[in-house]
ModelCIF file with pLDDT and N, C-alpha, C, O atoms, coordinates in Angstrom:
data_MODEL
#
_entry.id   MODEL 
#
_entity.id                         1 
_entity.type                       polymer 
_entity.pdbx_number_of_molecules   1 
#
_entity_poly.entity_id                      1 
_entity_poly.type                           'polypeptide(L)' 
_entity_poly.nstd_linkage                   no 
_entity_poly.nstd_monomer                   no 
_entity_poly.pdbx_seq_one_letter_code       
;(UNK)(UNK)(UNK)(UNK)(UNK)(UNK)(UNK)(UNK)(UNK)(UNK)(UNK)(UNK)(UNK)(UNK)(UNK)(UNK)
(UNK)(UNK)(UNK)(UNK)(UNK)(UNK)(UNK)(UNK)(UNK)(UNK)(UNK)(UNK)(UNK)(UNK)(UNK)(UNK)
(UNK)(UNK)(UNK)(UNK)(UNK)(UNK)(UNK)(UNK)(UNK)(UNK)(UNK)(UNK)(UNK)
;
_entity_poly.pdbx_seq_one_letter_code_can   XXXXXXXXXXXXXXXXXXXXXXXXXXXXXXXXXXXXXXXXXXXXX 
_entity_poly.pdbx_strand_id                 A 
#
loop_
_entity_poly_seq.entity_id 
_entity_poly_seq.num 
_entity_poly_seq.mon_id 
_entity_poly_seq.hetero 
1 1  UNK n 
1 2  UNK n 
1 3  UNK n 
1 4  UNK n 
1 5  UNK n 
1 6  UNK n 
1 7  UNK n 
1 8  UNK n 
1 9  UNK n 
1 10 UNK n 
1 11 UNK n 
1 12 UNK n 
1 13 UNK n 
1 14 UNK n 
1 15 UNK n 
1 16 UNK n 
1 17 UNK n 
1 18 UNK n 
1 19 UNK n 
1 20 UNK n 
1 21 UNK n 
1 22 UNK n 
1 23 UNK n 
1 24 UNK n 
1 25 UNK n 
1 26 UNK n 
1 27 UNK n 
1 28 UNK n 
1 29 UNK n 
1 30 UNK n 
1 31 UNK n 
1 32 UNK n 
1 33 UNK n 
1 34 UNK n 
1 35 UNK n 
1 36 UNK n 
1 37 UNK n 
1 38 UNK n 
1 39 UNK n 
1 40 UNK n 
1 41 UNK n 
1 42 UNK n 
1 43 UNK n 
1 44 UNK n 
1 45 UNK n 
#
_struct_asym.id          A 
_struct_asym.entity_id   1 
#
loop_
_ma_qa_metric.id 
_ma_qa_metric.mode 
_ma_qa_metric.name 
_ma_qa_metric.software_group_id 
_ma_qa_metric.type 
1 global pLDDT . pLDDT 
2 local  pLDDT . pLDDT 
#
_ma_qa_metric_global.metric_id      1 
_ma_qa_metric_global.metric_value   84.91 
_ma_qa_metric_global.model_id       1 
_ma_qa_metric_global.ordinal_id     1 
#
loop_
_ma_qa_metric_local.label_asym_id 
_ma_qa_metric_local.label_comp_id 
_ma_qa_metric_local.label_seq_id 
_ma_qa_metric_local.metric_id 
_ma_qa_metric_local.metric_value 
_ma_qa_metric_local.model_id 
_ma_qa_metric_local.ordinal_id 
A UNK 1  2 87.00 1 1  
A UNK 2  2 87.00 1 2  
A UNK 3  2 84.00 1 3  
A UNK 4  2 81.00 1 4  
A UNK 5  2 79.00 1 5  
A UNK 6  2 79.00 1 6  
A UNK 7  2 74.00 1 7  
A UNK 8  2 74.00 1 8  
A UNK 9  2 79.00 1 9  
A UNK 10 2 78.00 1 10 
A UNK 11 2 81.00 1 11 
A UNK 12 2 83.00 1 12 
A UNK 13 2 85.00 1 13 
A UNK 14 2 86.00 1 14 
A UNK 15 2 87.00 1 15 
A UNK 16 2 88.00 1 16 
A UNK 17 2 89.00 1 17 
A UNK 18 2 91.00 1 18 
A UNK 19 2 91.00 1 19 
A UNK 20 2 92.00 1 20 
A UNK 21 2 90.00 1 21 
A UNK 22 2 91.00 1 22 
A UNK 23 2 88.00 1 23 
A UNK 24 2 86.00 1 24 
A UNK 25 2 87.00 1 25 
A UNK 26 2 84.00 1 26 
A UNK 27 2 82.00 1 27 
A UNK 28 2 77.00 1 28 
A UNK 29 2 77.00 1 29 
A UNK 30 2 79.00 1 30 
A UNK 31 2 81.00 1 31 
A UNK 32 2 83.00 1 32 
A UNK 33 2 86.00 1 33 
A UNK 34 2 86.00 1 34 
A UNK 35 2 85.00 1 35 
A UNK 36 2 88.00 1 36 
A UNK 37 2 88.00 1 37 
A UNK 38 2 88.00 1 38 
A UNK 39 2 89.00 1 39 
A UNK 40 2 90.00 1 40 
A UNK 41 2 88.00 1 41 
A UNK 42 2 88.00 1 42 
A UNK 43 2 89.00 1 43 
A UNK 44 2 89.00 1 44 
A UNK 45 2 87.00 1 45 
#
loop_
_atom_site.group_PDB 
_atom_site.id 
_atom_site.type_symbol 
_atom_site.label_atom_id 
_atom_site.label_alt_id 
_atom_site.label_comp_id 
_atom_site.label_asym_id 
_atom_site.label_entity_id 
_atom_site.label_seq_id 
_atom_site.pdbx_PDB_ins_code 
_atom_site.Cartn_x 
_atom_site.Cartn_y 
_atom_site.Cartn_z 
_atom_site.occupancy 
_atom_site.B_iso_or_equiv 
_atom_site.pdbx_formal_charge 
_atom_site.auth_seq_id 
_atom_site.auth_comp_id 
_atom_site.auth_asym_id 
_atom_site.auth_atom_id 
_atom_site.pdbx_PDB_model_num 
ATOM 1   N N  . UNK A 1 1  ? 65.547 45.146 71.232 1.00 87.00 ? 1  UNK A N  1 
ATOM 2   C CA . UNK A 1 1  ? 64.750 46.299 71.625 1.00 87.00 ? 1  UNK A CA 1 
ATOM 3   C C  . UNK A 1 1  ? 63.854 46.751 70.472 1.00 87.00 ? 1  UNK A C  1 
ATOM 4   O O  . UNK A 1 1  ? 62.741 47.217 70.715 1.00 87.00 ? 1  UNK A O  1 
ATOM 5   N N  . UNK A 1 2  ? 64.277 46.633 69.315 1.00 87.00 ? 2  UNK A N  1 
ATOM 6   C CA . UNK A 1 2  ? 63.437 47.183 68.150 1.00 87.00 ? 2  UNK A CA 1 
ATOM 7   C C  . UNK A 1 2  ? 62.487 46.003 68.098 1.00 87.00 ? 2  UNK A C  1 
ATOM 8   O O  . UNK A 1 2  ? 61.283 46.113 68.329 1.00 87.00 ? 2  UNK A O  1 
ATOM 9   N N  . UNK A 1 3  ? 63.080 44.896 67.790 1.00 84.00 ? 3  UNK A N  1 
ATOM 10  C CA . UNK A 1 3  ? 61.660 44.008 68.066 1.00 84.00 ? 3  UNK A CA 1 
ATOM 11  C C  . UNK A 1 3  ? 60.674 44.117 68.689 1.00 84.00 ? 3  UNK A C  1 
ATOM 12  O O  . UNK A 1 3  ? 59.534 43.996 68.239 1.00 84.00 ? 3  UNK A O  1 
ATOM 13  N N  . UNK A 1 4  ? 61.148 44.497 70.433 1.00 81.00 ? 4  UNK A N  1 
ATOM 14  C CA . UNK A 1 4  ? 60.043 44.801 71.368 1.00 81.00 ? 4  UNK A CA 1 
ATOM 15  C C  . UNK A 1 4  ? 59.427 45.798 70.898 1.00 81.00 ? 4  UNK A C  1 
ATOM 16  O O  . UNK A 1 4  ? 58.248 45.691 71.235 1.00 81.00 ? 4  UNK A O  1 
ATOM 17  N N  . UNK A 1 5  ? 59.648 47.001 70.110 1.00 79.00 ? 5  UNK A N  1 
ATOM 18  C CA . UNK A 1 5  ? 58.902 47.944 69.796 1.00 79.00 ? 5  UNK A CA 1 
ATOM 19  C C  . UNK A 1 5  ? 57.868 47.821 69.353 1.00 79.00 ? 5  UNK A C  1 
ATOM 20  O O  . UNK A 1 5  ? 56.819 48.388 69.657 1.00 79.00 ? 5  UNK A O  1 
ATOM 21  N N  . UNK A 1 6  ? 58.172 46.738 68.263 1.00 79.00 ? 6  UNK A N  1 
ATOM 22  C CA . UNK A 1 6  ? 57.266 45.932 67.197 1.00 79.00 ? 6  UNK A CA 1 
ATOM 23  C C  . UNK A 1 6  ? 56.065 45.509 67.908 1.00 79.00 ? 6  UNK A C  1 
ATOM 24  O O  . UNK A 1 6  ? 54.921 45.954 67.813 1.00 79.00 ? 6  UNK A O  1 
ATOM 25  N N  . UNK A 1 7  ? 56.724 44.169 68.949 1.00 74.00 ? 7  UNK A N  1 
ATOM 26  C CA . UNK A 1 7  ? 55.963 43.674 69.604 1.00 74.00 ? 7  UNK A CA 1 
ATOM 27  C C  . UNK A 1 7  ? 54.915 44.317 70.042 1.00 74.00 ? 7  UNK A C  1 
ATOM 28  O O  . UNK A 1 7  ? 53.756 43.913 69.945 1.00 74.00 ? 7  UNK A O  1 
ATOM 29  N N  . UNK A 1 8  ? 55.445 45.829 70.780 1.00 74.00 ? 8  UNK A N  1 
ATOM 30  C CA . UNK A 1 8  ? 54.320 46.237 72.088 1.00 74.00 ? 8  UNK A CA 1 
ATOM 31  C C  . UNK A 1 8  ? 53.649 46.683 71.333 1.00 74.00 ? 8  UNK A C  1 
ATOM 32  O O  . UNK A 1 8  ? 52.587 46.659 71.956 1.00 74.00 ? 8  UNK A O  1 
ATOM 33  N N  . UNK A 1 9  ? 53.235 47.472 69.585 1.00 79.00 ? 9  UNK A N  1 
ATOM 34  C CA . UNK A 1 9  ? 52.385 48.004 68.618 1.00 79.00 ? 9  UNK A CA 1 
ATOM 35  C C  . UNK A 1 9  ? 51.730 46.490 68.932 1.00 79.00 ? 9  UNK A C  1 
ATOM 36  O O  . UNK A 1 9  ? 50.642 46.682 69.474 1.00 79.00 ? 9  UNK A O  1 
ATOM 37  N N  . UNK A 1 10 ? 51.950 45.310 68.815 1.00 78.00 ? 10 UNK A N  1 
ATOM 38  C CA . UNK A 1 10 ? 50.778 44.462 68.362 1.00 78.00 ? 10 UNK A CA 1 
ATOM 39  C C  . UNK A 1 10 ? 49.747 44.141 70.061 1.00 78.00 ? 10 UNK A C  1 
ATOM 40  O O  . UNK A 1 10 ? 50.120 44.212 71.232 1.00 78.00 ? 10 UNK A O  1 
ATOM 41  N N  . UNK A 1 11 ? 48.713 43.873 69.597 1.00 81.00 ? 11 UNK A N  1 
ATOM 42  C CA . UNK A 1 11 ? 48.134 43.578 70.726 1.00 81.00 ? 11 UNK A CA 1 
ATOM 43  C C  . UNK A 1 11 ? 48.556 42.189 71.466 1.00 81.00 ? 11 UNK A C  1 
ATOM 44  O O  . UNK A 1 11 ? 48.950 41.417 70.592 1.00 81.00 ? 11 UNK A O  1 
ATOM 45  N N  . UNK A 1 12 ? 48.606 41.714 72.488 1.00 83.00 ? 12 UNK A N  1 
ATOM 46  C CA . UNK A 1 12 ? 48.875 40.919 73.202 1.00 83.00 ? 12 UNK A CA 1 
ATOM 47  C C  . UNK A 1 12 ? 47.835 39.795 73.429 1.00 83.00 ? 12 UNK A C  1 
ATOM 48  O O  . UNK A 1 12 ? 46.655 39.913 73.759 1.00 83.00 ? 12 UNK A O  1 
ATOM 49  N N  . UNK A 1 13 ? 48.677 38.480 73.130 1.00 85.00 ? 13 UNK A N  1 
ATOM 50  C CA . UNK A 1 13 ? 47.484 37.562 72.514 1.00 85.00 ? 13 UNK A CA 1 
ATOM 51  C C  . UNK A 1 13 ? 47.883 36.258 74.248 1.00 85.00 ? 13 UNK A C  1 
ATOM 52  O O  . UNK A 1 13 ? 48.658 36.139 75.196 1.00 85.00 ? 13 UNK A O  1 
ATOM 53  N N  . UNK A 1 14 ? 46.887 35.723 73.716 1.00 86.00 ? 14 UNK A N  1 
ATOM 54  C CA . UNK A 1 14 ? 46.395 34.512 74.635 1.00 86.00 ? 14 UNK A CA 1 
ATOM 55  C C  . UNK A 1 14 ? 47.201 33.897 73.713 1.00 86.00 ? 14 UNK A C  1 
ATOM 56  O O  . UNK A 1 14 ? 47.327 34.264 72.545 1.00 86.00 ? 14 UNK A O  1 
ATOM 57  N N  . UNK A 1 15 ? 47.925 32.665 74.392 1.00 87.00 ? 15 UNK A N  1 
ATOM 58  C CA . UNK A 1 15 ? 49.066 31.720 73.959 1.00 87.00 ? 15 UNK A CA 1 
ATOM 59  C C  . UNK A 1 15 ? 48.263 30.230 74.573 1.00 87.00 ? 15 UNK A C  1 
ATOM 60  O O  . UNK A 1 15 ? 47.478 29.432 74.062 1.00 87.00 ? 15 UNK A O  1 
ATOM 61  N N  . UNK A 1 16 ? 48.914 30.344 75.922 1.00 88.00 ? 16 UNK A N  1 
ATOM 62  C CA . UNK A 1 16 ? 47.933 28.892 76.690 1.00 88.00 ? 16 UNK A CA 1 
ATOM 63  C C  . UNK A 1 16 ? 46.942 28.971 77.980 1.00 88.00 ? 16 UNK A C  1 
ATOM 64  O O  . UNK A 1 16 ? 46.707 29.974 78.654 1.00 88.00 ? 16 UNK A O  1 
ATOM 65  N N  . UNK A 1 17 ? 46.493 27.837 78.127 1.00 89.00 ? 17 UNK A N  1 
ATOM 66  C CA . UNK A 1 17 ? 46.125 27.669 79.286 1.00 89.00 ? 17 UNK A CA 1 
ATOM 67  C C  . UNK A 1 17 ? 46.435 26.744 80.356 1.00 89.00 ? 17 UNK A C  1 
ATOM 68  O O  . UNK A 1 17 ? 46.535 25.527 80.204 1.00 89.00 ? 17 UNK A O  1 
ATOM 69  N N  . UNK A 1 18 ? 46.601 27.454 81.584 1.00 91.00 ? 18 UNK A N  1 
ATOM 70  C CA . UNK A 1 18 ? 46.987 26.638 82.815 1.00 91.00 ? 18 UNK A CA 1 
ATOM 71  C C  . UNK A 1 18 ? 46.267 26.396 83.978 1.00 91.00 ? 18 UNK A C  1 
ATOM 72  O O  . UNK A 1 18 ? 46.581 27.176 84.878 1.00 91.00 ? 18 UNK A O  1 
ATOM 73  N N  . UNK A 1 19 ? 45.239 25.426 84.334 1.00 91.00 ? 19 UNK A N  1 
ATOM 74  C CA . UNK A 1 19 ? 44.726 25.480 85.189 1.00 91.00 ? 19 UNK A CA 1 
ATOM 75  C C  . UNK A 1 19 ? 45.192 24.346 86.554 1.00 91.00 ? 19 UNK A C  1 
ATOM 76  O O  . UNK A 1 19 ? 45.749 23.256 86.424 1.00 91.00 ? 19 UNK A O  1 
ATOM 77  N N  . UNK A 1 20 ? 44.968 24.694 87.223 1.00 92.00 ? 20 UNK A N  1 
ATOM 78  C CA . UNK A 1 20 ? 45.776 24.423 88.693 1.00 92.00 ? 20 UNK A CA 1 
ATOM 79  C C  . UNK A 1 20 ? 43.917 23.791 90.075 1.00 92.00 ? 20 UNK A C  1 
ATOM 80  O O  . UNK A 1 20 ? 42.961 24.345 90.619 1.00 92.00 ? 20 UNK A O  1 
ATOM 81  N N  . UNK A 1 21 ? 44.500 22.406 89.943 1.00 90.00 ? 21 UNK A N  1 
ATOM 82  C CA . UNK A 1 21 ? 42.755 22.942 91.121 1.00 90.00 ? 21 UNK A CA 1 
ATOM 83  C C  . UNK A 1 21 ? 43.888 22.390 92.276 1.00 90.00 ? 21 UNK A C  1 
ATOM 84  O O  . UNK A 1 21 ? 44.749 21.520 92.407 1.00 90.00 ? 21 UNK A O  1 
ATOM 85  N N  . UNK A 1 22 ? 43.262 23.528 93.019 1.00 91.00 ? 22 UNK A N  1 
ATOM 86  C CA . UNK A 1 22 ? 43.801 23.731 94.799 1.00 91.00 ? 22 UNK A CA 1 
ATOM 87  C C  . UNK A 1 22 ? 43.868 22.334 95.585 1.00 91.00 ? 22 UNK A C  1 
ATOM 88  O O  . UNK A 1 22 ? 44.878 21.783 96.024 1.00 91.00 ? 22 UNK A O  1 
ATOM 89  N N  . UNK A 1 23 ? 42.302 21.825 95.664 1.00 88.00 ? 23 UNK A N  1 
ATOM 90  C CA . UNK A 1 23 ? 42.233 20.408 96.575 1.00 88.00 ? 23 UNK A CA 1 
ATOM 91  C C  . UNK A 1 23 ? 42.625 19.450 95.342 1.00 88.00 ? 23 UNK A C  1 
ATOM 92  O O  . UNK A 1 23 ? 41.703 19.016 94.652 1.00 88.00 ? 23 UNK A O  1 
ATOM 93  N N  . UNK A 1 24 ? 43.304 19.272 95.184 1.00 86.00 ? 24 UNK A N  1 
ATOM 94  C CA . UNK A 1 24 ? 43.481 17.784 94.285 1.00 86.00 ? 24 UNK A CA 1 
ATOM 95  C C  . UNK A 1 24 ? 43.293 16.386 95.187 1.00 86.00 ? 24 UNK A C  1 
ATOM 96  O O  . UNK A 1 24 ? 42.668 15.361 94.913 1.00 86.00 ? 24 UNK A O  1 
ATOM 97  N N  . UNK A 1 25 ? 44.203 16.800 96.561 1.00 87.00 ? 25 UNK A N  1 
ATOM 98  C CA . UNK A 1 25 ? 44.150 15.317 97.374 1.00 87.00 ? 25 UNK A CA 1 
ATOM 99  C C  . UNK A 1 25 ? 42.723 15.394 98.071 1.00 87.00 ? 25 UNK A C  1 
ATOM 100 O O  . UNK A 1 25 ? 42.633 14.785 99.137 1.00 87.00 ? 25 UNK A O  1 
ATOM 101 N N  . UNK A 1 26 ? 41.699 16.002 97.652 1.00 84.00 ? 26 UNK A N  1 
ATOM 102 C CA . UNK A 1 26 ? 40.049 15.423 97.754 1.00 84.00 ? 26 UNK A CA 1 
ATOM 103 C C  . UNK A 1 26 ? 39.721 14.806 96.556 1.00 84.00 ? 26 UNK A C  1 
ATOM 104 O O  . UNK A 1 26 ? 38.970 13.837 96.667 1.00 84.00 ? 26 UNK A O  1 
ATOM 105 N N  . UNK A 1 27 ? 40.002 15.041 95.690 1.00 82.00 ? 27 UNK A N  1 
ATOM 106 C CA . UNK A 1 27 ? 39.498 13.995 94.850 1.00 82.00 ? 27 UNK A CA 1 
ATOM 107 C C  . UNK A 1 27 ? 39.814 12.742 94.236 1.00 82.00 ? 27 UNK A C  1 
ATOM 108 O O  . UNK A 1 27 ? 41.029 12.682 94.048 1.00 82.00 ? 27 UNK A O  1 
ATOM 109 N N  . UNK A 1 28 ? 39.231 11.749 93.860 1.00 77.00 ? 28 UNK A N  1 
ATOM 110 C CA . UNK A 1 28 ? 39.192 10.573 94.059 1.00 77.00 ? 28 UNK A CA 1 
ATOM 111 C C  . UNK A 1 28 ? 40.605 9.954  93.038 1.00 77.00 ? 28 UNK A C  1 
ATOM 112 O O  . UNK A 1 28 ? 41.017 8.885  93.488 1.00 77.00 ? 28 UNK A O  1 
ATOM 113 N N  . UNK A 1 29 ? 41.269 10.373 91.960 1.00 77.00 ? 29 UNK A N  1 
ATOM 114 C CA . UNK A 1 29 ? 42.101 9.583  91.553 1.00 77.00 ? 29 UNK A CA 1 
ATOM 115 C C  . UNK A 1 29 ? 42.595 10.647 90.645 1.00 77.00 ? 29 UNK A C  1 
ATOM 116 O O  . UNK A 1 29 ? 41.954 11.581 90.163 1.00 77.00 ? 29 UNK A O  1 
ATOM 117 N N  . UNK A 1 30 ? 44.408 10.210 90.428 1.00 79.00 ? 30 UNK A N  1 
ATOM 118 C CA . UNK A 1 30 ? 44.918 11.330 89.497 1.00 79.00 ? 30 UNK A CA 1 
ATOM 119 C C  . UNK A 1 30 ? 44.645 11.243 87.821 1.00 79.00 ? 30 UNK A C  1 
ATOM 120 O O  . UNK A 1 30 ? 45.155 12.027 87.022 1.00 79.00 ? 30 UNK A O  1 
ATOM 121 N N  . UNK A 1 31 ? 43.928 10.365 87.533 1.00 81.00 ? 31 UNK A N  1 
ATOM 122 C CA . UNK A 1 31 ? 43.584 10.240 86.321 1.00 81.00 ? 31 UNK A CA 1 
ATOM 123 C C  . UNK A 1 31 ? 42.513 10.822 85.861 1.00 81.00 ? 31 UNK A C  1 
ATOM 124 O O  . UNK A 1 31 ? 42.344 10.965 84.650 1.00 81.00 ? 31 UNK A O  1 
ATOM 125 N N  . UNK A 1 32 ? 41.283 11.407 87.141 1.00 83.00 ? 32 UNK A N  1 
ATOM 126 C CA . UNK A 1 32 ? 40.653 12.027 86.847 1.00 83.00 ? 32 UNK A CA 1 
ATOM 127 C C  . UNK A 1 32 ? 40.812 13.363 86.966 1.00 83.00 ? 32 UNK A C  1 
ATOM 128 O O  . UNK A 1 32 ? 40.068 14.119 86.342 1.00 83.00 ? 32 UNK A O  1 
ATOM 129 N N  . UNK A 1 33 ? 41.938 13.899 87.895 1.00 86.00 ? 33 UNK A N  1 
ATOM 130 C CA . UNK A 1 33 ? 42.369 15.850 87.863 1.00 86.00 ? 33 UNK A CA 1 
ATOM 131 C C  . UNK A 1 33 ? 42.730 15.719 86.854 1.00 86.00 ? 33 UNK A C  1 
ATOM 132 O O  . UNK A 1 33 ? 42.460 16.775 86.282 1.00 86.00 ? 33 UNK A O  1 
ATOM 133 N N  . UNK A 1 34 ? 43.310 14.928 86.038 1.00 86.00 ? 34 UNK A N  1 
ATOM 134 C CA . UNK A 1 34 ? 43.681 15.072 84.410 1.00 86.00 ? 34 UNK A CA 1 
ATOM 135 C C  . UNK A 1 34 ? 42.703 15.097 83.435 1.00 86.00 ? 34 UNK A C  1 
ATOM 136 O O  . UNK A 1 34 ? 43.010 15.793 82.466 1.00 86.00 ? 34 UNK A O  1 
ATOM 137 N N  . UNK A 1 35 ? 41.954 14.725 83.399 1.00 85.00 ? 35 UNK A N  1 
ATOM 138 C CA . UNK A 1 35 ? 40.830 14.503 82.813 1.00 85.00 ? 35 UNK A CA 1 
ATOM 139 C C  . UNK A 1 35 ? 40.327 15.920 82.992 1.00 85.00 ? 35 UNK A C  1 
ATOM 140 O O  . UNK A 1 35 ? 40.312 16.762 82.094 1.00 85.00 ? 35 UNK A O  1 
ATOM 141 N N  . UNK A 1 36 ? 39.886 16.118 84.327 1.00 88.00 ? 36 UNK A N  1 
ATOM 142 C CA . UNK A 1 36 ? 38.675 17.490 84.346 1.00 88.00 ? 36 UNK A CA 1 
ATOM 143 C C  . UNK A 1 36 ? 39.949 18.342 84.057 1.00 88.00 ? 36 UNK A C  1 
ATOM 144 O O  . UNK A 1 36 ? 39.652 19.061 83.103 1.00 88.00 ? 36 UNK A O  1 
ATOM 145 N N  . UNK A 1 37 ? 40.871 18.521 84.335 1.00 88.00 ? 37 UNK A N  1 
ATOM 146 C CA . UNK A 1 37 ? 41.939 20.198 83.688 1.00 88.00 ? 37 UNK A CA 1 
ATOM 147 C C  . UNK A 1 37 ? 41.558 19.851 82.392 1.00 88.00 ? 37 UNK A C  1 
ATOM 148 O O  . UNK A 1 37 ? 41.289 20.892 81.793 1.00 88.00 ? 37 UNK A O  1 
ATOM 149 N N  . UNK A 1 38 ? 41.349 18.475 81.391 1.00 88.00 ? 38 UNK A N  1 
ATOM 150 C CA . UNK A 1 38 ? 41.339 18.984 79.970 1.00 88.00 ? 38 UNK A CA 1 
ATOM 151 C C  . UNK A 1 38 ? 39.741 19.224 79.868 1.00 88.00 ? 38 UNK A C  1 
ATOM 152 O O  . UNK A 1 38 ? 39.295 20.165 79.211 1.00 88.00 ? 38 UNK A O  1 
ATOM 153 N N  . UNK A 1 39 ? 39.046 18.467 80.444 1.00 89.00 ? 39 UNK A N  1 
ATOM 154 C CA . UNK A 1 39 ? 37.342 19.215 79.773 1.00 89.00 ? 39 UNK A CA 1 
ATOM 155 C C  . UNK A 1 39 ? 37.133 20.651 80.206 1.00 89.00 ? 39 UNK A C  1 
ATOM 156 O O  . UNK A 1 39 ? 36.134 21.282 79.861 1.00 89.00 ? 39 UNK A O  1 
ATOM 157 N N  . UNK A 1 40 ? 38.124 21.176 80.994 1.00 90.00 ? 40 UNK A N  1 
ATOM 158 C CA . UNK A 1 40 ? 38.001 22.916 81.446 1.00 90.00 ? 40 UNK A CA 1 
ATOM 159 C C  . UNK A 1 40 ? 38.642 23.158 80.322 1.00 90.00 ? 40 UNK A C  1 
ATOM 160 O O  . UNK A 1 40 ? 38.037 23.838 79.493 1.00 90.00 ? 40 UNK A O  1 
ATOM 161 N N  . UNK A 1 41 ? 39.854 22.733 80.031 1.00 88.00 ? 41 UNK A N  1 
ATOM 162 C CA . UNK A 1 41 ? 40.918 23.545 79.264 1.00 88.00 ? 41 UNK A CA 1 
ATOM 163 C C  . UNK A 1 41 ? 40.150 23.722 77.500 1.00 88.00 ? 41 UNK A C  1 
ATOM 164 O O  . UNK A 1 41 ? 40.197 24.652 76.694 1.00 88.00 ? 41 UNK A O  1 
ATOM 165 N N  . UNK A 1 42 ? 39.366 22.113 77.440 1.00 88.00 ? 42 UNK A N  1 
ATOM 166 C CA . UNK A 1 42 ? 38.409 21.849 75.895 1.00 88.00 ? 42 UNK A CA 1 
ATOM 167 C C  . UNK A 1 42 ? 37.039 23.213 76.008 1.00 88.00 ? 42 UNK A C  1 
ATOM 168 O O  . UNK A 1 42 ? 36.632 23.822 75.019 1.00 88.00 ? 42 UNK A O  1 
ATOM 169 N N  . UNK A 1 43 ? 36.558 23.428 77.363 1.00 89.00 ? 43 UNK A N  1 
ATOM 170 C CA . UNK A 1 43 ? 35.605 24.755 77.899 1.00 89.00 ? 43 UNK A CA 1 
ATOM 171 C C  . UNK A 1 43 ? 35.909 26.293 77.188 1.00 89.00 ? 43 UNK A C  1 
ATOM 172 O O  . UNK A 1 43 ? 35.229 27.019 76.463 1.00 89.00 ? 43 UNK A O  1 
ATOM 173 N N  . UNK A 1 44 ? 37.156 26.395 77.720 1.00 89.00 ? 44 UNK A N  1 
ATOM 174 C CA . UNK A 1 44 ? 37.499 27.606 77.522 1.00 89.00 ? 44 UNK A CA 1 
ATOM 175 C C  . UNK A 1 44 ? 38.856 27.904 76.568 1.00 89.00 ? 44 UNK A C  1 
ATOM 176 O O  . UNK A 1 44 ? 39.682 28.816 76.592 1.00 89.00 ? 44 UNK A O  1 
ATOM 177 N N  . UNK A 1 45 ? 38.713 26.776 75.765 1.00 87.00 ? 45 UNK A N  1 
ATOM 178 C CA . UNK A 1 45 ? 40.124 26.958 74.368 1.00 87.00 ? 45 UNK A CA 1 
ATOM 179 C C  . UNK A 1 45 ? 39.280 27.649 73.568 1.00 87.00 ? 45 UNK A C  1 
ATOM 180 O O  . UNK A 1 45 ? 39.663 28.051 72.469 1.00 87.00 ? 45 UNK A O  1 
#
């Protein structure tokens, strides 16, 4: 609990990112939803 005290004084930071795309089974191969989650994830790191 005293930790959390600590904690909630500090501001609250961005850790990761998770992106999720909805239609996956429209697009053409799973090597490429892997691909585009990392050139989004390389976008907005």
């Amino acid at each position: 609990n005293e930790n959390l005290d600590e904690q909630a004084k500090e501001p609250i930071k961005v850790e990761t990112i998770e992106i999720t795309i909805i239609n996956e089974e429209d697009l053409p191969d799973k090597l490429i939803i892997h691909d585009l989650k990392e050139l989004m994830k390389d976008e907005i790191n």
